[in-house]
N, C-alpha and C. Protein backbone atom coordinates (compact mmCIF):
# COMPACT_ATOMS: atom_id res chain seq x y z
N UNK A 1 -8.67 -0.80 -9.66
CA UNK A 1 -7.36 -0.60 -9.07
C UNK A 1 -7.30 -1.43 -7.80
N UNK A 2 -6.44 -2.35 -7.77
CA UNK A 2 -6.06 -3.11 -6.80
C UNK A 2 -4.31 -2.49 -6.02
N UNK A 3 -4.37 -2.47 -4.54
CA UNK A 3 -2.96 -2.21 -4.12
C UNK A 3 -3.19 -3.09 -2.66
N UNK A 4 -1.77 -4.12 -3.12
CA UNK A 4 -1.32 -5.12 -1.95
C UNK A 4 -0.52 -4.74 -1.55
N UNK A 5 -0.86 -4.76 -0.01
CA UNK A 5 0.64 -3.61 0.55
C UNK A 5 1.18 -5.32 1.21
N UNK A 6 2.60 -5.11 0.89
CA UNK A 6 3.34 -6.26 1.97
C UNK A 6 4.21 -5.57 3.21
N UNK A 7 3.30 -5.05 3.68
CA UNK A 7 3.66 -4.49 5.09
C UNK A 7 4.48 -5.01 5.92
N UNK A 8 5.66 -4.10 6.24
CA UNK A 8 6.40 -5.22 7.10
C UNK A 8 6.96 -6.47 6.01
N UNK A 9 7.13 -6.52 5.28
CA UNK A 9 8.13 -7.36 4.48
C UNK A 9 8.94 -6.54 3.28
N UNK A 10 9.71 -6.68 3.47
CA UNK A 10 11.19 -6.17 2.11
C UNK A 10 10.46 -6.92 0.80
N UNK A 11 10.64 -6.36 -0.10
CA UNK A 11 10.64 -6.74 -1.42
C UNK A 11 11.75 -7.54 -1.98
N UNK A 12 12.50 -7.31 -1.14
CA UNK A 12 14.08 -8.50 -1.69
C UNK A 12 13.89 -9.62 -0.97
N UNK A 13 12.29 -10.31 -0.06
CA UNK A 13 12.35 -11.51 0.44
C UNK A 13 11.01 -11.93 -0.11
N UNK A 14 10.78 -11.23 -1.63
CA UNK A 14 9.67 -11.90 -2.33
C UNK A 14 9.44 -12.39 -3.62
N UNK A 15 9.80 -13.80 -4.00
CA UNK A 15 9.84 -13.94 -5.40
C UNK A 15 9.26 -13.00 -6.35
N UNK A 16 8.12 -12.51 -6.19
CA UNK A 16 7.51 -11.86 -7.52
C UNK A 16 8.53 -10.71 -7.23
N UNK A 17 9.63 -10.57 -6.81
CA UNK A 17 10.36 -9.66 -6.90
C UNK A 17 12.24 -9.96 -7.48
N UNK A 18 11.72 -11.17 -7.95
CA UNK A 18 13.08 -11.81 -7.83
C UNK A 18 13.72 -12.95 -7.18
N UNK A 19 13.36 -13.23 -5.75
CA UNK A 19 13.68 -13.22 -4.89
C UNK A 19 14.02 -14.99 -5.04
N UNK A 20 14.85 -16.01 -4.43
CA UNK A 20 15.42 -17.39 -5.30
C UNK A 20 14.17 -17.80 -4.65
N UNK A 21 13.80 -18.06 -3.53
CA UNK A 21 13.05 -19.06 -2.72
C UNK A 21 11.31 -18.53 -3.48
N UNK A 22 10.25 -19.59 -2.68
CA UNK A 22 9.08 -19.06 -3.57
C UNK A 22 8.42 -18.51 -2.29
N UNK A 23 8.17 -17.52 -1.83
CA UNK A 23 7.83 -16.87 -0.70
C UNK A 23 6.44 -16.03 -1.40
N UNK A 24 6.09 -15.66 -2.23
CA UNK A 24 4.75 -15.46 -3.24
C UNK A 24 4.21 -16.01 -4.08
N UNK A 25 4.01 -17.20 -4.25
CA UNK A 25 3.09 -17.98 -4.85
C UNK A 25 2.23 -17.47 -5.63
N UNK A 26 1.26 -16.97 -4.88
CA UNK A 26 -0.31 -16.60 -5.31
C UNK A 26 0.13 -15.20 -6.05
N UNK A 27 0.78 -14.10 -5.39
CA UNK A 27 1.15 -12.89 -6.70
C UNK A 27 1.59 -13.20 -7.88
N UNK A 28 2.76 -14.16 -7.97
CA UNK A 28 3.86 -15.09 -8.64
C UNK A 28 2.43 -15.33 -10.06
N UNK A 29 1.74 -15.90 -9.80
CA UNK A 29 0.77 -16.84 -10.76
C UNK A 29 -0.30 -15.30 -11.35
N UNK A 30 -0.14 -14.16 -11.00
CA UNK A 30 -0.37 -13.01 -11.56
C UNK A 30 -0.02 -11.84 -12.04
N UNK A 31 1.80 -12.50 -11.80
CA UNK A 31 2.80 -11.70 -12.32
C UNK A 31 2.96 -10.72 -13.66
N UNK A 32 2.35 -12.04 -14.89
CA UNK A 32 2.07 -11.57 -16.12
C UNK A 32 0.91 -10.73 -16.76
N UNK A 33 -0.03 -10.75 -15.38
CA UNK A 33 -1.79 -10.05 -15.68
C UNK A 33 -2.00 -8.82 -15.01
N UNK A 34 -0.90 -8.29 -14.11
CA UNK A 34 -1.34 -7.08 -13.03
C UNK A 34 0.44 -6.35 -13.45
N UNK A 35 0.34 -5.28 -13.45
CA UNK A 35 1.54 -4.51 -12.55
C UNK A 35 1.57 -3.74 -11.20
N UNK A 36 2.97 -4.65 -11.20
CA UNK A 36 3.32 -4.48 -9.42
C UNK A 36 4.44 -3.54 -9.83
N UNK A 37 4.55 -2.83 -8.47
CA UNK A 37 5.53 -1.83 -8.12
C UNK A 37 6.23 -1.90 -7.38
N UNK A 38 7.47 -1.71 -6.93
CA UNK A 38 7.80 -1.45 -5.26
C UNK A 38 7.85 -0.35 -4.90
N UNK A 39 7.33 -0.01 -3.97
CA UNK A 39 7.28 0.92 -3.11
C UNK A 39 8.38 0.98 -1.97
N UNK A 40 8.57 1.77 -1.34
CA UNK A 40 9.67 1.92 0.31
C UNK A 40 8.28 2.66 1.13
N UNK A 41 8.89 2.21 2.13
CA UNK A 41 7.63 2.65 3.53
C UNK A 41 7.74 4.23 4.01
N UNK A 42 6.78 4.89 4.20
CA UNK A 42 7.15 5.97 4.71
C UNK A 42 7.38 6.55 6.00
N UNK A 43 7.03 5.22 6.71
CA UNK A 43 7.54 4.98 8.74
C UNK A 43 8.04 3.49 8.95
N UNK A 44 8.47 3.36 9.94
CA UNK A 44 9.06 2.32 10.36
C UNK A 44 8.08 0.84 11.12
N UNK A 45 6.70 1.76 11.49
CA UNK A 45 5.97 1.08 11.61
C UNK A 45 4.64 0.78 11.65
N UNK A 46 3.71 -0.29 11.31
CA UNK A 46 2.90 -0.52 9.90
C UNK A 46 1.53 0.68 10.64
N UNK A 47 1.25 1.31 11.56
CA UNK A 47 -0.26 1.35 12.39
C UNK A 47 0.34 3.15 11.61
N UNK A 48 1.52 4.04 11.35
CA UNK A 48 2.17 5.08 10.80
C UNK A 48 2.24 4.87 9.31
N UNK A 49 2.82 3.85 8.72
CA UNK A 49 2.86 3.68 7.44
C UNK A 49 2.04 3.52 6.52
N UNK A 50 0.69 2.92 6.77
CA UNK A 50 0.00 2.51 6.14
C UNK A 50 -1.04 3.92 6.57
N UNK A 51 -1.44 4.76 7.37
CA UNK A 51 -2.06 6.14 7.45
C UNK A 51 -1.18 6.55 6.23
N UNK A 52 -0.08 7.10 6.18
CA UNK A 52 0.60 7.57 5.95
C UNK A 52 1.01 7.27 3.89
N UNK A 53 0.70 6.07 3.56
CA UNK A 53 0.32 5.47 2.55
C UNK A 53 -1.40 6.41 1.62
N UNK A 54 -1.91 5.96 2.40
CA UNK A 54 -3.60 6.33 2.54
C UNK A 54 -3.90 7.99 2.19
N UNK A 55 -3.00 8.50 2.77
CA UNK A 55 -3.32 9.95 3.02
C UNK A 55 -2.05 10.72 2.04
N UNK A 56 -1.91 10.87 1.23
CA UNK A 56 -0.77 11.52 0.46
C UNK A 56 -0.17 12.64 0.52
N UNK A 57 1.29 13.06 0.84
CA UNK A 57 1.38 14.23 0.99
C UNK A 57 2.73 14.44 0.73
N UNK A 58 3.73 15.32 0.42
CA UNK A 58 4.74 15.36 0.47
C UNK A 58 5.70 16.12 1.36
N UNK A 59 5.51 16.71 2.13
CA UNK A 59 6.04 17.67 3.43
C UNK A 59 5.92 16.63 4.41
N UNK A 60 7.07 15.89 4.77
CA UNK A 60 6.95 15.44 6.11
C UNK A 60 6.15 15.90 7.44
N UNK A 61 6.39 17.50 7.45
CA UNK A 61 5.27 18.09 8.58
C UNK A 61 4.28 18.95 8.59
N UNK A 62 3.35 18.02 7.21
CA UNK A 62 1.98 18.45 6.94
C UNK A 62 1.48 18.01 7.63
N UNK A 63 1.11 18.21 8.48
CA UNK A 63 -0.06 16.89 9.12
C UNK A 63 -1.37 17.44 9.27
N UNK A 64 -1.58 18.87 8.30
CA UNK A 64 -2.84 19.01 7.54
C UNK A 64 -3.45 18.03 6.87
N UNK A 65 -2.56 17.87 6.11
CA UNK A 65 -3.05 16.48 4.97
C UNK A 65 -3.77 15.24 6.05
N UNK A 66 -2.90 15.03 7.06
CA UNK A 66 -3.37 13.78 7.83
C UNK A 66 -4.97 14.32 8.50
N UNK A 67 -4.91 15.51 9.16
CA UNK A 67 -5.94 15.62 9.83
C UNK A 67 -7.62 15.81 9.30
N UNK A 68 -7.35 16.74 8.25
CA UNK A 68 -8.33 16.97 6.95
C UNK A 68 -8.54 16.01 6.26
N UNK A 69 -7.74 15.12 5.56
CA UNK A 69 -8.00 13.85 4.48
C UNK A 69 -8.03 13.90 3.24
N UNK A 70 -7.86 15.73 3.50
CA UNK A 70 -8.16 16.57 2.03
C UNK A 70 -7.32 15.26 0.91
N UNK A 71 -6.48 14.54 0.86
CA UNK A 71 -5.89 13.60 -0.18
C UNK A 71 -5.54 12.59 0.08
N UNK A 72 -6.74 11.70 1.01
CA UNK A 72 -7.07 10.51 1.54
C UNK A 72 -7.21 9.57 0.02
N UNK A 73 -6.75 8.86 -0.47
CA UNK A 73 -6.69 7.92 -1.06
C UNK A 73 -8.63 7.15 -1.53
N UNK A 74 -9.34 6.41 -0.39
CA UNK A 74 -10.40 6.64 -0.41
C UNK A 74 -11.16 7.75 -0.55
N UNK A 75 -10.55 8.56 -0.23
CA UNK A 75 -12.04 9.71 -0.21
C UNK A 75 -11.99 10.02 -1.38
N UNK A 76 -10.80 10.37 -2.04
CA UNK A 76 -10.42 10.88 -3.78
C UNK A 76 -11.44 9.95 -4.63
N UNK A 77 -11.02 8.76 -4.15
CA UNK A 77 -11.54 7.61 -4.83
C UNK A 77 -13.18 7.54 -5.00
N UNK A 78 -14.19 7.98 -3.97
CA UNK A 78 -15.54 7.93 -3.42
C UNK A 78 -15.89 8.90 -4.36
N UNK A 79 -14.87 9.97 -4.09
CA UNK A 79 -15.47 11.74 -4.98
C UNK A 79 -15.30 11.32 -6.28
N UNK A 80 -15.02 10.19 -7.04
CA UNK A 80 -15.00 10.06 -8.64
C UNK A 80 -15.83 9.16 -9.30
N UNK A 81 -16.20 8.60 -8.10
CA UNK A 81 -17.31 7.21 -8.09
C UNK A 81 -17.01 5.93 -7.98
N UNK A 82 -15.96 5.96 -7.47
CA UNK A 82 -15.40 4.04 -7.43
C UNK A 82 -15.98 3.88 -6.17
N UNK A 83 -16.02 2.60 -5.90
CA UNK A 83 -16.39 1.88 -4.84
C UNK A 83 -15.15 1.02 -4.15
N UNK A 84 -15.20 1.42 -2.99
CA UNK A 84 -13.77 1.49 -2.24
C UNK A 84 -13.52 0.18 -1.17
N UNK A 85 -12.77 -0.58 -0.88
CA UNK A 85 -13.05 -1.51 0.11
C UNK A 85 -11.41 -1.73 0.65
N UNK A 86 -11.69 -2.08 2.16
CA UNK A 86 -10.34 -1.89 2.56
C UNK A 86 -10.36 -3.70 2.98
N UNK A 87 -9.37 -4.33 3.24
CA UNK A 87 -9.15 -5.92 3.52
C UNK A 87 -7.97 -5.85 4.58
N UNK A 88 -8.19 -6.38 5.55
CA UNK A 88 -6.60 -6.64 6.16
C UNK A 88 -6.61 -7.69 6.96
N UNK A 89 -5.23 -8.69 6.77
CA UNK A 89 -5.39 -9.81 7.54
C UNK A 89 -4.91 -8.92 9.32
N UNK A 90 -4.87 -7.78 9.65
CA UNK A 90 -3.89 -7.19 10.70
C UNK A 90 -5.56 -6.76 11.62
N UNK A 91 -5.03 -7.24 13.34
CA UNK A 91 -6.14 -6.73 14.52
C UNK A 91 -6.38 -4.50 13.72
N UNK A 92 -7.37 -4.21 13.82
CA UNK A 92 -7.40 -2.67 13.43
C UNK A 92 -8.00 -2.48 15.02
């Protein structure tokens, strides 16, 4: 399982989404071998959204879920046996 987040970019300013201009190239040329999704963000900005991505929950003011991890994305992932790796071109 692979997930490319385009953080901070709309999906209506990315060819593999449609989009006229070629602003994804490299997804574009894996269009036909992977499925992509769109997603909408769940904050306005990426250091909130992407926790917030990671950690799953549906009650806006769980923030059990955030503090515990109890449905941390990685950790689910570790407890089943995958091997997990995070990449980001962004300062952490």
């Amino acid at each position: 399982i692979i997930v490319v987040m385009g953080e901070s970019l709309s999906s209506k300013r990315m060819s593999l989404f449609g989009y006229t201009h070629k602003t994804t190239p490299n997804l574009d040329k894996l269009k036909d071998k992977l499925l992509f999704k769109e997603i909408f963000s769940s904050a306005t900005v990426t250091k909130t959204s992407v926790v917030e991505f990671f950690n799953i929950r549906r009650e806006p003011q769980n923030i059990e879920m955030l503090i515990t991890q109890k449905t941390n994305l990685f950790k689910l992932a570790k407890n089943k046996g995958y091997t997990t790796h995070y990449v980001t071109t962004q300062k952490i």
